[in-house]
N, C-alpha and C. Protein backbone atom coordinates (compact mmCIF):
# COMPACT_ATOMS: atom_id res chain seq x y z
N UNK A 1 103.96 -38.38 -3.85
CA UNK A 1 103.02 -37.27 -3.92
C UNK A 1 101.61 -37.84 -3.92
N UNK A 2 100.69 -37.31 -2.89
CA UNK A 2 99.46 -37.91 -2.66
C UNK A 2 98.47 -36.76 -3.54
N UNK A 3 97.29 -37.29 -4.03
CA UNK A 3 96.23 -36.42 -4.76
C UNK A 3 96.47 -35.27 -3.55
N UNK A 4 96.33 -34.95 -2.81
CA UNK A 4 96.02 -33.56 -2.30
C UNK A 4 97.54 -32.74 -1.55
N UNK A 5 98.45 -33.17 -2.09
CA UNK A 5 99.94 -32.12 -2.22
C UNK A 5 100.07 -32.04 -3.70
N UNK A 6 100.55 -30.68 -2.93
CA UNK A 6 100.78 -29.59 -4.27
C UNK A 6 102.35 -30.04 -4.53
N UNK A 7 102.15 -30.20 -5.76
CA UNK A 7 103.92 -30.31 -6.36
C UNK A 7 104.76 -29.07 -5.22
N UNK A 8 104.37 -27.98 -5.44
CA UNK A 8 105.34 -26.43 -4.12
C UNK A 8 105.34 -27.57 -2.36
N UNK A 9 104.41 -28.32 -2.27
CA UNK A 9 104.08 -28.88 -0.68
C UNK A 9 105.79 -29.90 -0.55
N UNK A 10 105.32 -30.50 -2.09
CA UNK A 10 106.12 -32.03 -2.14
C UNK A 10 107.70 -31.29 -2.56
N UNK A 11 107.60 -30.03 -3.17
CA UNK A 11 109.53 -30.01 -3.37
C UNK A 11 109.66 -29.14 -2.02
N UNK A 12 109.52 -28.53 -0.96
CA UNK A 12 109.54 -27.73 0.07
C UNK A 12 109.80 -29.03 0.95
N UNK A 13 108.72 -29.98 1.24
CA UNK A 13 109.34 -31.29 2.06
C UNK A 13 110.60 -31.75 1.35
N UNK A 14 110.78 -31.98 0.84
CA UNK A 14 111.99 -32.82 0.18
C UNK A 14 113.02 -32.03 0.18
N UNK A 15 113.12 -30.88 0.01
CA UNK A 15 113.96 -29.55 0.30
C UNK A 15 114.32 -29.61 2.14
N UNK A 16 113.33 -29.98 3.15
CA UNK A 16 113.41 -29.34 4.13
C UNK A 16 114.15 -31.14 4.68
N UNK A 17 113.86 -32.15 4.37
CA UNK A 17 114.37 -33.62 4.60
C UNK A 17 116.18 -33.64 3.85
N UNK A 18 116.28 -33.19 2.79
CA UNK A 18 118.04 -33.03 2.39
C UNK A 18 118.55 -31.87 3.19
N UNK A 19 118.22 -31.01 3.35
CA UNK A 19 118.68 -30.16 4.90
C UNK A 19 118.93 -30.96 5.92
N UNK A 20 117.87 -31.40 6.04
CA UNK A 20 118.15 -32.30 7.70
C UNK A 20 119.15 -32.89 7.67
N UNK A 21 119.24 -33.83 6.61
CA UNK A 21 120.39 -35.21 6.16
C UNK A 21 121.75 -34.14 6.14
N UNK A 22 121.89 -33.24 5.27
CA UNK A 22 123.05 -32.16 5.13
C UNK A 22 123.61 -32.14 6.92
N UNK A 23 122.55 -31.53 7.94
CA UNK A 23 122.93 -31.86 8.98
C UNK A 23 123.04 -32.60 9.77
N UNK A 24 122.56 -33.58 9.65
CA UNK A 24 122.84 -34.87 10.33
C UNK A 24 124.31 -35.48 10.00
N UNK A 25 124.37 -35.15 8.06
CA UNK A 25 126.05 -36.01 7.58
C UNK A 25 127.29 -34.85 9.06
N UNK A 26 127.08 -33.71 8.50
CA UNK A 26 128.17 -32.71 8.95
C UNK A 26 128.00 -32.35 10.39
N UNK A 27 127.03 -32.72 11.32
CA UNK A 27 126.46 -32.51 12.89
C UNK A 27 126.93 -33.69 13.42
N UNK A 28 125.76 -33.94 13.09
CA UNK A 28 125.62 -35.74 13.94
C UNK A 28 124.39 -35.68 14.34
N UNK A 29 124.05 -36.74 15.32
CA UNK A 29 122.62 -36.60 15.79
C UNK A 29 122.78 -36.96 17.38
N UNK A 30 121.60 -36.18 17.85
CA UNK A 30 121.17 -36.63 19.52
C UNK A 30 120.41 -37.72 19.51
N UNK A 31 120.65 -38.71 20.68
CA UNK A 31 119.90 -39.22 20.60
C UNK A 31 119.81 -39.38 22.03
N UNK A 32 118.45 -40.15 23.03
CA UNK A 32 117.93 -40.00 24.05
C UNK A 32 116.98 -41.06 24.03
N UNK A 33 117.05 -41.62 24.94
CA UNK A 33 116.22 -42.56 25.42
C UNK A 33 115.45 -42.54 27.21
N UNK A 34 113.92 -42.68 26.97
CA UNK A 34 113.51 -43.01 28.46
C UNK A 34 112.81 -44.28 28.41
N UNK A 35 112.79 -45.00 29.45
CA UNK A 35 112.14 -46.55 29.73
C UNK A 35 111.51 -46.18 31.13
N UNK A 36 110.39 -46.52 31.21
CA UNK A 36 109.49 -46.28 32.46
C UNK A 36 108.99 -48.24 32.89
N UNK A 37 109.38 -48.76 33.88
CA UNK A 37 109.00 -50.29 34.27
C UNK A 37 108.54 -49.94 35.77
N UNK A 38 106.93 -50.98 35.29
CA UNK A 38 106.34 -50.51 36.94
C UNK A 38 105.93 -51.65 37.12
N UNK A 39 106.25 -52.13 37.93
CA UNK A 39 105.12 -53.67 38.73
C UNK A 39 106.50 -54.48 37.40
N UNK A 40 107.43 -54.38 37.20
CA UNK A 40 108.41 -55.48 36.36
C UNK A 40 108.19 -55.62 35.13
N UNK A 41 106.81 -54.86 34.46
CA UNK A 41 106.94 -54.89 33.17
C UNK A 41 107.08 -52.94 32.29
N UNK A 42 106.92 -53.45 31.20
CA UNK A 42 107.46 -52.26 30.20
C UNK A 42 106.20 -51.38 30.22
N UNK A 43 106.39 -49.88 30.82
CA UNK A 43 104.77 -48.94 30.73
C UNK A 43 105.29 -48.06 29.50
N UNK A 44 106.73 -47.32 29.44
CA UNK A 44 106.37 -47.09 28.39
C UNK A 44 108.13 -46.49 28.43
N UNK A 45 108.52 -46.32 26.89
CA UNK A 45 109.51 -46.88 26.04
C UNK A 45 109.44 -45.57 25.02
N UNK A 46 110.35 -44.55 24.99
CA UNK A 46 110.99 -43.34 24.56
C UNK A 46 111.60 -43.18 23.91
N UNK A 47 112.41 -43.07 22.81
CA UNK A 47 113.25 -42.36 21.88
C UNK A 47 113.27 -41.32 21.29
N UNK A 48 114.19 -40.40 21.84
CA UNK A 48 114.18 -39.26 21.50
C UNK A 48 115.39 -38.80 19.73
N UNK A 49 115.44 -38.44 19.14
CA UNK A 49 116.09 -38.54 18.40
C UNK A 49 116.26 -37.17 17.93
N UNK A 50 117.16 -36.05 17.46
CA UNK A 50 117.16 -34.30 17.18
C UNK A 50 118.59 -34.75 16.54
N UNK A 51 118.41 -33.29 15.53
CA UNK A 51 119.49 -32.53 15.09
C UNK A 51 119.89 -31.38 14.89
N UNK A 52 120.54 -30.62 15.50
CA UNK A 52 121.08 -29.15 15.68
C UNK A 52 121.97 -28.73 15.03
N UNK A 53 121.47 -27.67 14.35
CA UNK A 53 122.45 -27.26 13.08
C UNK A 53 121.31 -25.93 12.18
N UNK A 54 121.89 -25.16 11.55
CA UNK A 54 121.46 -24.41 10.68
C UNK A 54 121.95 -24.28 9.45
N UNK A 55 121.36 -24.48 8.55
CA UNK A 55 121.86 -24.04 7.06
C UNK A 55 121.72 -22.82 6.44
N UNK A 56 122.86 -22.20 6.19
CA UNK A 56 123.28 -20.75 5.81
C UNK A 56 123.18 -20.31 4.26
């Protein structure tokens, strides 16, 4: 918790991060990757990462 979150900011994140994890254990996760190489070297380097799911 940084001087300018509100204790309501910091349990709502932490609330909304054990959701995620809840769906990530019982989902799984996407994951996605793009790599862009021009002239033989690395321009640019992607990871996509999601989780789909709702908590009821």
């Amino acid at each position: 918790m940084s001087e300018i979150d509100t204790p309501k900011e910091v349990m709502n994140r932490a609330k909304a991060d054990a959701q995620r994890r809840a769906i990530e254990e019982a989902v799984g996760n996407f994951i996605k990757s793009h790599t862009l190489v021009s002239n033989s070297q690395l321009a640019e380097d992607l990871v996509y990462a999601s989780v789909r799911g709702k908590i009821q």
